[in-house]
PDB file of N, CA and C in Angstrom:
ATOM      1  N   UNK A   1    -159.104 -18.727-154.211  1.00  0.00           N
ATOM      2  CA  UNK A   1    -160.241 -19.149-153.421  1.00  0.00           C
ATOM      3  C   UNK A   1    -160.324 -20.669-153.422  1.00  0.00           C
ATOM      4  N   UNK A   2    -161.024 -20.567-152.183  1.00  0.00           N
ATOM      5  CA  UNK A   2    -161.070 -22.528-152.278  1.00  0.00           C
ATOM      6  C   UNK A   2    -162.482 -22.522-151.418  1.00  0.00           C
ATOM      7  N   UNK A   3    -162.796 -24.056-151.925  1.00  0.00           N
ATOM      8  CA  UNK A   3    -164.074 -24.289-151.072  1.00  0.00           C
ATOM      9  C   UNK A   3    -164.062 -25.044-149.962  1.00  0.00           C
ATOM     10  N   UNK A   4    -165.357 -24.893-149.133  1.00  0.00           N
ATOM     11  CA  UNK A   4    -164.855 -25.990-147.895  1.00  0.00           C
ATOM     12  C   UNK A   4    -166.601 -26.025-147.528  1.00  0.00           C
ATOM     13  N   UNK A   5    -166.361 -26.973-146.348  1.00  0.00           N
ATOM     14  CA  UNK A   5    -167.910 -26.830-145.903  1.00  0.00           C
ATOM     15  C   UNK A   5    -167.894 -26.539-144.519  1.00  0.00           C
ATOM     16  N   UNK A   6    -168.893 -26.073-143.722  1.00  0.00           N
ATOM     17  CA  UNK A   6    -169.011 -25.734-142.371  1.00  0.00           C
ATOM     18  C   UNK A   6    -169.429 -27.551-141.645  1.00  0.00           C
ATOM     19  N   UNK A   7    -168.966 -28.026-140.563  1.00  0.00           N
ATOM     20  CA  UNK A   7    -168.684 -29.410-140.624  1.00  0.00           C
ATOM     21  C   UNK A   7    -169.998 -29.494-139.366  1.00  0.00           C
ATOM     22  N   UNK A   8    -170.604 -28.177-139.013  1.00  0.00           N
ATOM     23  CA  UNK A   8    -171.478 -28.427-137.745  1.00  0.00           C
ATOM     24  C   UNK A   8    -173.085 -27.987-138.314  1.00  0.00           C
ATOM     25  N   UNK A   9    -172.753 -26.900-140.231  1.00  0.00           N
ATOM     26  CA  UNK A   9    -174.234 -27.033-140.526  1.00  0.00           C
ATOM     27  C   UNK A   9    -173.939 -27.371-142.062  1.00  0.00           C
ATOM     28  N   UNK A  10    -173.319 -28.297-142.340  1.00  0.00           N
ATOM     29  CA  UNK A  10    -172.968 -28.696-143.658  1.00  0.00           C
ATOM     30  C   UNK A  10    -173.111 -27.481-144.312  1.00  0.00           C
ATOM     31  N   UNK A  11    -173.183 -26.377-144.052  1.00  0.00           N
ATOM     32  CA  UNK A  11    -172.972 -25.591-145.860  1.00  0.00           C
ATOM     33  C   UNK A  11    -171.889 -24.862-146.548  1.00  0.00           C
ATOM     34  N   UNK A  12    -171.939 -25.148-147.834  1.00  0.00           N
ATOM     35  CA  UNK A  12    -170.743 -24.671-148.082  1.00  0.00           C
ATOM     36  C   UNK A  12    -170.434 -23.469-148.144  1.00  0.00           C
ATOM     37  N   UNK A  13    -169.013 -23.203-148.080  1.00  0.00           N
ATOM     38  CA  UNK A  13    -168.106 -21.815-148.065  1.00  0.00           C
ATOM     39  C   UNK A  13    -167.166 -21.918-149.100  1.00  0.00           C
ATOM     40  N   UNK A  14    -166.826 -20.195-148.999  1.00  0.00           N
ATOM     41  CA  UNK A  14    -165.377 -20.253-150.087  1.00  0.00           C
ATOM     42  C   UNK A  14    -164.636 -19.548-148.651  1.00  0.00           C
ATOM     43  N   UNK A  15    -163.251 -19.766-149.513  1.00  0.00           N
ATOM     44  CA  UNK A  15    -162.309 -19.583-148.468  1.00  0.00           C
ATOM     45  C   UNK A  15    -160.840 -18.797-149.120  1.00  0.00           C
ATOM     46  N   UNK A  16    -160.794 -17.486-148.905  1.00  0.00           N
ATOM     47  CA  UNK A  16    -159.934 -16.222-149.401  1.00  0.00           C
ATOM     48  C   UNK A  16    -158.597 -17.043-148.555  1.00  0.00           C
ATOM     49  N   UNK A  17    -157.393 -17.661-149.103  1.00  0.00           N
ATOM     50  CA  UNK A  17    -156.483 -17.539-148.068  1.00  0.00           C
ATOM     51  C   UNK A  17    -155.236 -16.542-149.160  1.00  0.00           C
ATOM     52  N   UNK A  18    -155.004 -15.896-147.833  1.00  0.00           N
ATOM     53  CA  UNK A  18    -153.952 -14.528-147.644  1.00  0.00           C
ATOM     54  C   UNK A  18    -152.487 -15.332-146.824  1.00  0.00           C
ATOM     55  N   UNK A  19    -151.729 -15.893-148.025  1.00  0.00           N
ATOM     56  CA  UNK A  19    -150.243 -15.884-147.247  1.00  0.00           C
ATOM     57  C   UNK A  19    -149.712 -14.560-146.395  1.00  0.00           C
ATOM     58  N   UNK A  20    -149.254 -14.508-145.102  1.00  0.00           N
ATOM     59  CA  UNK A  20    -148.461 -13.550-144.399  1.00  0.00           C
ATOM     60  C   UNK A  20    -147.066 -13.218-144.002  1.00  0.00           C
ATOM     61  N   UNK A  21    -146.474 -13.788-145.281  1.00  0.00           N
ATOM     62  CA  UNK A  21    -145.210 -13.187-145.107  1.00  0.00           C
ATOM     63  C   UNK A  21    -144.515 -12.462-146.682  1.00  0.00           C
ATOM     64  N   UNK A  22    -143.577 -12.194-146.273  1.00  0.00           N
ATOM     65  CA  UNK A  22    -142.781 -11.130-147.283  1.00  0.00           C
ATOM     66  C   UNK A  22    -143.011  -9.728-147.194  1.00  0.00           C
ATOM     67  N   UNK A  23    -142.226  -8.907-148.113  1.00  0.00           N
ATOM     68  CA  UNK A  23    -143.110  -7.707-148.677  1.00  0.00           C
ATOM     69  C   UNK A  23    -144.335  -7.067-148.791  1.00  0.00           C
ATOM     70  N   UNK A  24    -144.896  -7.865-149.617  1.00  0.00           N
ATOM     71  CA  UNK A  24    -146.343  -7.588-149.978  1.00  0.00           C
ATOM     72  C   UNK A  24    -147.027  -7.540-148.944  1.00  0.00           C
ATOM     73  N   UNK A  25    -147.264  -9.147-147.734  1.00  0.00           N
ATOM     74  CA  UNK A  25    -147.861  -8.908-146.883  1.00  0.00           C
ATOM     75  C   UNK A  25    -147.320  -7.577-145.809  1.00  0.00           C
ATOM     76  N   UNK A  26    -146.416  -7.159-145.916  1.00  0.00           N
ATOM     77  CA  UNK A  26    -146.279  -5.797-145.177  1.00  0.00           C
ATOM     78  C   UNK A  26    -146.826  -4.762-145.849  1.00  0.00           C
ATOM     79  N   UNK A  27    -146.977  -4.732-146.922  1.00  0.00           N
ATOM     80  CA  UNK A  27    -147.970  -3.405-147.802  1.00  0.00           C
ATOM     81  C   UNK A  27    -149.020  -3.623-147.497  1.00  0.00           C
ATOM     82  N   UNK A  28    -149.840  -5.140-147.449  1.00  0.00           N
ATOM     83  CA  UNK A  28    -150.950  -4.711-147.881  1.00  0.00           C
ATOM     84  C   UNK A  28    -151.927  -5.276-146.379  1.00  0.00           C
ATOM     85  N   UNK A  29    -150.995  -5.723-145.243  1.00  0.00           N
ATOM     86  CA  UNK A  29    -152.018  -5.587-143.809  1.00  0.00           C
ATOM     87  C   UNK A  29    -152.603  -4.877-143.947  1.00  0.00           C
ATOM     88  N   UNK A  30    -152.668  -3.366-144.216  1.00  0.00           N
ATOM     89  CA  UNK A  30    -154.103  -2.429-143.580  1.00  0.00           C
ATOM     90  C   UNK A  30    -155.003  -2.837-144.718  1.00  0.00           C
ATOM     91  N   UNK A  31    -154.488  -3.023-146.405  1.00  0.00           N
ATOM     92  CA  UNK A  31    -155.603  -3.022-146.517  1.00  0.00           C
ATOM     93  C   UNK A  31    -156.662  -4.416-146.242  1.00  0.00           C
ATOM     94  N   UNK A  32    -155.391  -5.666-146.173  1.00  0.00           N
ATOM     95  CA  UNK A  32    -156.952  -6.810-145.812  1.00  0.00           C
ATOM     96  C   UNK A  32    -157.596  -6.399-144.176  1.00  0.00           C
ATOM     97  N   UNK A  33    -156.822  -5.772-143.442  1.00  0.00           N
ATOM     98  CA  UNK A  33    -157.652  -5.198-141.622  1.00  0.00           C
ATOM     99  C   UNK A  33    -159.148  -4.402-142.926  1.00  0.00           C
ATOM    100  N   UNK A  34    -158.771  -3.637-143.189  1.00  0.00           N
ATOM    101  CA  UNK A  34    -159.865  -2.743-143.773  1.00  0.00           C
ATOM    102  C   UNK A  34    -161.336  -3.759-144.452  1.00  0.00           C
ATOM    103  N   UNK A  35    -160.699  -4.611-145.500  1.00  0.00           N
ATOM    104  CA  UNK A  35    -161.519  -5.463-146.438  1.00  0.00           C
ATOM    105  C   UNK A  35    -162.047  -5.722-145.480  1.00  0.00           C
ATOM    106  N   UNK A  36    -161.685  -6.809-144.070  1.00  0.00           N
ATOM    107  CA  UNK A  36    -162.376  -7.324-143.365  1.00  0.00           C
ATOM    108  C   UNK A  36    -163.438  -6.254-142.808  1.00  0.00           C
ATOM    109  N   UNK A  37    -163.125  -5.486-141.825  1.00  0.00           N
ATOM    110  CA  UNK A  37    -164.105  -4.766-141.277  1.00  0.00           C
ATOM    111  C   UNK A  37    -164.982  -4.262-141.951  1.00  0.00           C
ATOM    112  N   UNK A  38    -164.679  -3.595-143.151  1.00  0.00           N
ATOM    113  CA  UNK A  38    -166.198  -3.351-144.332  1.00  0.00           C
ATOM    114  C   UNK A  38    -167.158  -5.025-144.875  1.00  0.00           C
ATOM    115  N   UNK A  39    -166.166  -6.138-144.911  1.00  0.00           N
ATOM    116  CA  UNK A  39    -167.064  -7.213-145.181  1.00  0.00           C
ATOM    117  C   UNK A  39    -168.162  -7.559-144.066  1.00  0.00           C
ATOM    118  N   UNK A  40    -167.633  -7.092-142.767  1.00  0.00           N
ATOM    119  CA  UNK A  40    -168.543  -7.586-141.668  1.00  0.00           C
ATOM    120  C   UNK A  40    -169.431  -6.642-141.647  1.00  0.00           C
ATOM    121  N   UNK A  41    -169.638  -5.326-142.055  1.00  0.00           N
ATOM    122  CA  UNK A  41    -171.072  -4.631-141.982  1.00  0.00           C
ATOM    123  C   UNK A  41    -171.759  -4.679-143.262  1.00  0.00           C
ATOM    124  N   UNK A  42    -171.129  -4.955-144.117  1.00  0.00           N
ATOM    125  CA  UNK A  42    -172.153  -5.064-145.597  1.00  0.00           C
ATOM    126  C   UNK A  42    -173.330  -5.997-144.980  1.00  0.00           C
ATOM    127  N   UNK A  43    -174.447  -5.587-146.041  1.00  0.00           N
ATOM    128  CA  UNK A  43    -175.229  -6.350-145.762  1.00  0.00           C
ATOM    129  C   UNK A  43    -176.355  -6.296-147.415  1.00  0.00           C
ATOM    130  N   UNK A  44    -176.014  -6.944-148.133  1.00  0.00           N
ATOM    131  CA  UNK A  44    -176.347  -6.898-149.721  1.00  0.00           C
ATOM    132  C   UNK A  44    -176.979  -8.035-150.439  1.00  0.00           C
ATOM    133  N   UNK A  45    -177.987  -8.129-151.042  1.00  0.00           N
ATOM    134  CA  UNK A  45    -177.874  -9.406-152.031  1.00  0.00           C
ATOM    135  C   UNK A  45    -177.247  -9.666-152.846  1.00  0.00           C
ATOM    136  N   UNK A  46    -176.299  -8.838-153.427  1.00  0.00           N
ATOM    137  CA  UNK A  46    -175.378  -8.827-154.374  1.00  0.00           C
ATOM    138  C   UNK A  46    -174.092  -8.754-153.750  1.00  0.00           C
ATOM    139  N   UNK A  47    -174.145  -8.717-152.478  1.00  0.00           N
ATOM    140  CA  UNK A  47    -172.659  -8.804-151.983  1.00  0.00           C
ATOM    141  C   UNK A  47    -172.459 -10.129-151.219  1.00  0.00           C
ATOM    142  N   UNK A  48    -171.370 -10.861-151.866  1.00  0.00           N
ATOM    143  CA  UNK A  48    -171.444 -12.179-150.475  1.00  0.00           C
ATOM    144  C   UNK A  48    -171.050 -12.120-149.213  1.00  0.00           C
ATOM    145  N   UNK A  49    -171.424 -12.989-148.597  1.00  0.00           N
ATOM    146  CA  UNK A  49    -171.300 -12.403-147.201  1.00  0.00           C
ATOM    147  C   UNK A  49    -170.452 -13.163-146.318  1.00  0.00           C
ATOM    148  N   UNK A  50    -169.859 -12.139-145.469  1.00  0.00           N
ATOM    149  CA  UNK A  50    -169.128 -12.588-144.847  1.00  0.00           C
ATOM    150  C   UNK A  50    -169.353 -13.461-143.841  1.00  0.00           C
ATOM    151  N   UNK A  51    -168.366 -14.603-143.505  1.00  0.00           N
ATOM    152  CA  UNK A  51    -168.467 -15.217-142.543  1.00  0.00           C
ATOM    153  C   UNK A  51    -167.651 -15.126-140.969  1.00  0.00           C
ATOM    154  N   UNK A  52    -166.687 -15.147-141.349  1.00  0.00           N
ATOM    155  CA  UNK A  52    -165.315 -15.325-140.470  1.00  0.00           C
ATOM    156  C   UNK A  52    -164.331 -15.254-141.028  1.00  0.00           C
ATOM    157  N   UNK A  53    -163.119 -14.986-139.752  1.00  0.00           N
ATOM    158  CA  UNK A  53    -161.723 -14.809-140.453  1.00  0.00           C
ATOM    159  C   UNK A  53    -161.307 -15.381-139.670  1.00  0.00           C
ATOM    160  N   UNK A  54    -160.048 -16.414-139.956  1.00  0.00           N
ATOM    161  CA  UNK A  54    -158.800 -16.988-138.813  1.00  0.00           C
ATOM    162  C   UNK A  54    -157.731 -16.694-139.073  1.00  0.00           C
ATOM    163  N   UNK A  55    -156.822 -16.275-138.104  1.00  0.00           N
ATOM    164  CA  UNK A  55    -155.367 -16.200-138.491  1.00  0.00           C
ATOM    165  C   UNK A  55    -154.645 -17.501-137.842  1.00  0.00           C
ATOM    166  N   UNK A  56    -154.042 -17.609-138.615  1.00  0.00           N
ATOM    167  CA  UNK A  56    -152.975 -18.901-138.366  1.00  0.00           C
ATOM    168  C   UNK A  56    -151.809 -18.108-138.383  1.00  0.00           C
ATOM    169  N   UNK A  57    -150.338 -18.838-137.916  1.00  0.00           N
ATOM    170  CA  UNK A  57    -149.370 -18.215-138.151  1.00  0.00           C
ATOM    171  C   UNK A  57    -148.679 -17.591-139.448  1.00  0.00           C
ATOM    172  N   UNK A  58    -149.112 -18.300-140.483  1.00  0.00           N
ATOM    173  CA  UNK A  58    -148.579 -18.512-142.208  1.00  0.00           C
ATOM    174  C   UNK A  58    -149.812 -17.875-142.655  1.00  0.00           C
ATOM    175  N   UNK A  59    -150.859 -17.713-142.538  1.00  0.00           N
ATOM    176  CA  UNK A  59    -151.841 -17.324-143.741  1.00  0.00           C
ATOM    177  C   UNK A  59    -153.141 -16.968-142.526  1.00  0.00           C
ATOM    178  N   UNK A  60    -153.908 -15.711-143.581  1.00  0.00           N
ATOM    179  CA  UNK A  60    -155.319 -15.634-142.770  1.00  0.00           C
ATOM    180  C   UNK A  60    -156.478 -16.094-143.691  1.00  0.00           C
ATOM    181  N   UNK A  61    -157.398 -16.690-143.015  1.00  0.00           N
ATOM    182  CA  UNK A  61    -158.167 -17.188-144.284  1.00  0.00           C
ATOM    183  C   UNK A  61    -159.470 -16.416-144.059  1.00  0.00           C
ATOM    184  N   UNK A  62    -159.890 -15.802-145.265  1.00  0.00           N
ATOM    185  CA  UNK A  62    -161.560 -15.131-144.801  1.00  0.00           C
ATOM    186  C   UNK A  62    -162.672 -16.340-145.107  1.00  0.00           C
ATOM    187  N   UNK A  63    -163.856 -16.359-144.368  1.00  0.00           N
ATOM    188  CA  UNK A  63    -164.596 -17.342-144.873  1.00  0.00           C
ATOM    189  C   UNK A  63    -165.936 -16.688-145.603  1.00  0.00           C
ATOM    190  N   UNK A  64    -165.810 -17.345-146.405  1.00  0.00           N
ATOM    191  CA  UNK A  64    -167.281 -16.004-147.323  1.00  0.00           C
ATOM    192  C   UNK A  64    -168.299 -17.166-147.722  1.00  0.00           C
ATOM    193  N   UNK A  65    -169.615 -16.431-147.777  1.00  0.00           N
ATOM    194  CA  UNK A  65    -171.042 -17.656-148.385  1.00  0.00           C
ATOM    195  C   UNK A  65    -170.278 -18.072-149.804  1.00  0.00           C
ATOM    196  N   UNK A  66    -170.813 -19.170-150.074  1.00  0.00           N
ATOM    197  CA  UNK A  66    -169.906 -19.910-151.548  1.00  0.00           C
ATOM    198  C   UNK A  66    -171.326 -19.239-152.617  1.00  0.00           C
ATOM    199  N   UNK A  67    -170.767 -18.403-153.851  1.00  0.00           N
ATOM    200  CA  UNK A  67    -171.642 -18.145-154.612  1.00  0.00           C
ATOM    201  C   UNK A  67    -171.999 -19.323-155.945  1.00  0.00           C
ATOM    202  N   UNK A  68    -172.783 -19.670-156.122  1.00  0.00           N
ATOM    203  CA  UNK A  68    -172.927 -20.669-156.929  1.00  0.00           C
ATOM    204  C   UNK A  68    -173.082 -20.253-158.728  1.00  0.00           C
ATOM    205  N   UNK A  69    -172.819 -21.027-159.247  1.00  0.00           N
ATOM    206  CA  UNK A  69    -172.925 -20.880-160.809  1.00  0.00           C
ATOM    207  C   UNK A  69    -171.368 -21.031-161.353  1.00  0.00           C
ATOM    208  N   UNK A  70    -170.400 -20.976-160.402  1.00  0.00           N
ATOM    209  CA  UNK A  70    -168.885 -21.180-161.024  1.00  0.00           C
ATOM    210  C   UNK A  70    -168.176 -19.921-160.901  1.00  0.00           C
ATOM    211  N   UNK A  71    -167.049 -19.334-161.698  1.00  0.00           N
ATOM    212  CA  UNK A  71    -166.248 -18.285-161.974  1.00  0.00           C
ATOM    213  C   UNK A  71    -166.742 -17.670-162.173  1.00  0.00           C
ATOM    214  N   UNK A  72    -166.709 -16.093-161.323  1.00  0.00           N
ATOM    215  CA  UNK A  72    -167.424 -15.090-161.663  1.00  0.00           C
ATOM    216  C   UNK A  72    -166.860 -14.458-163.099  1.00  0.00           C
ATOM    217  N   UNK A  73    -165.172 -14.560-163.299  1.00  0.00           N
ATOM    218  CA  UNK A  73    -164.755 -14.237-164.382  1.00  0.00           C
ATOM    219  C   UNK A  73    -165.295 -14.776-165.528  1.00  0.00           C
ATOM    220  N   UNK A  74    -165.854 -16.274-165.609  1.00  0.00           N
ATOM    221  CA  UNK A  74    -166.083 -16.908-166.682  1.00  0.00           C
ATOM    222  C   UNK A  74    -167.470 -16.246-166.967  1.00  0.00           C
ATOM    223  N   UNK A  75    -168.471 -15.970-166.181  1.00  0.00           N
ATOM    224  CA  UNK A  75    -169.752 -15.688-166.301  1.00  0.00           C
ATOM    225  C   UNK A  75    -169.769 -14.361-166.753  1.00  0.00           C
ATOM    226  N   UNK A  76    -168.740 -13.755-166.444  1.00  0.00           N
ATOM    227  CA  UNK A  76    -168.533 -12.120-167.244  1.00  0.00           C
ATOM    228  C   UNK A  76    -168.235 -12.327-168.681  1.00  0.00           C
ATOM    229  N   UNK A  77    -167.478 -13.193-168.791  1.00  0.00           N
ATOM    230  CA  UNK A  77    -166.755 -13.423-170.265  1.00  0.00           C
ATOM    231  C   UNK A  77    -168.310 -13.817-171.383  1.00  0.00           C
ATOM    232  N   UNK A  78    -169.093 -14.860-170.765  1.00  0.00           N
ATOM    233  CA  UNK A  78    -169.549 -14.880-171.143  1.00  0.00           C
ATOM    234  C   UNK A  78    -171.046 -14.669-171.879  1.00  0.00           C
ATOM    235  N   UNK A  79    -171.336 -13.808-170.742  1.00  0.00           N
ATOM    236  CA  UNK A  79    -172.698 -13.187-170.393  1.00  0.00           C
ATOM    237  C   UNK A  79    -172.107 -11.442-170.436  1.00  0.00           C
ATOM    238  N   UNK A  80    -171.237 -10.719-170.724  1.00  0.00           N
ATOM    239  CA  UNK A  80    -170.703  -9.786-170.467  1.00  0.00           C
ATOM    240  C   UNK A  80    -171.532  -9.023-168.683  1.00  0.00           C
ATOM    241  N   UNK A  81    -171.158  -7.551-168.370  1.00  0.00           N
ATOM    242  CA  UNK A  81    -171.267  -7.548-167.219  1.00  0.00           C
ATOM    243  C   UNK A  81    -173.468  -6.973-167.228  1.00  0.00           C
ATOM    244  N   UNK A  82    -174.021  -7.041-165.746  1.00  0.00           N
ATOM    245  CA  UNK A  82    -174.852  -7.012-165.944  1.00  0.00           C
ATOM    246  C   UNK A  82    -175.467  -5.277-165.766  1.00  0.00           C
TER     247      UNK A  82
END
């Protein structure tokens, strides 16, 4: 994941990028087609939310709300789960 900001309402995003080539990306197209289409109807406070997706030729990037507080892994580690 990486962060970025939206440049027309300043806020920030994270940003899923999915290289598209090799192997793998041939296994696992349906399932990011799938991830996407279930991210666009969730609708959760506990789920982040989706923004957008672009495909470029080399990579698709999802754009998701940026959750704040840091690594979700680290916050498990250290708070165990809730």
């Amino acid at each position: 994941m990486k962060s970025g900001i939206n440049t027309r309402t300043q806020e920030l995003v994270a940003i899923k990028i999915i290289m598209k080539k090799g192997d793998l990306w041939e296994k696992n197209r349906v399932n990011l087609t799938r991830e996407i289409e279930i991210l666009k109807v969730l609708r959760h406070p506990r789920i982040i939310e989706y923004k957008r997706v672009y495909e470029g030729k080399e990579h698709v990037y999802i754009v998701l709300a940026l959750a704040g507080g840091g690594e979700l892994f680290e916050k498990l580690r250290k708070d165990g789960p809730v």
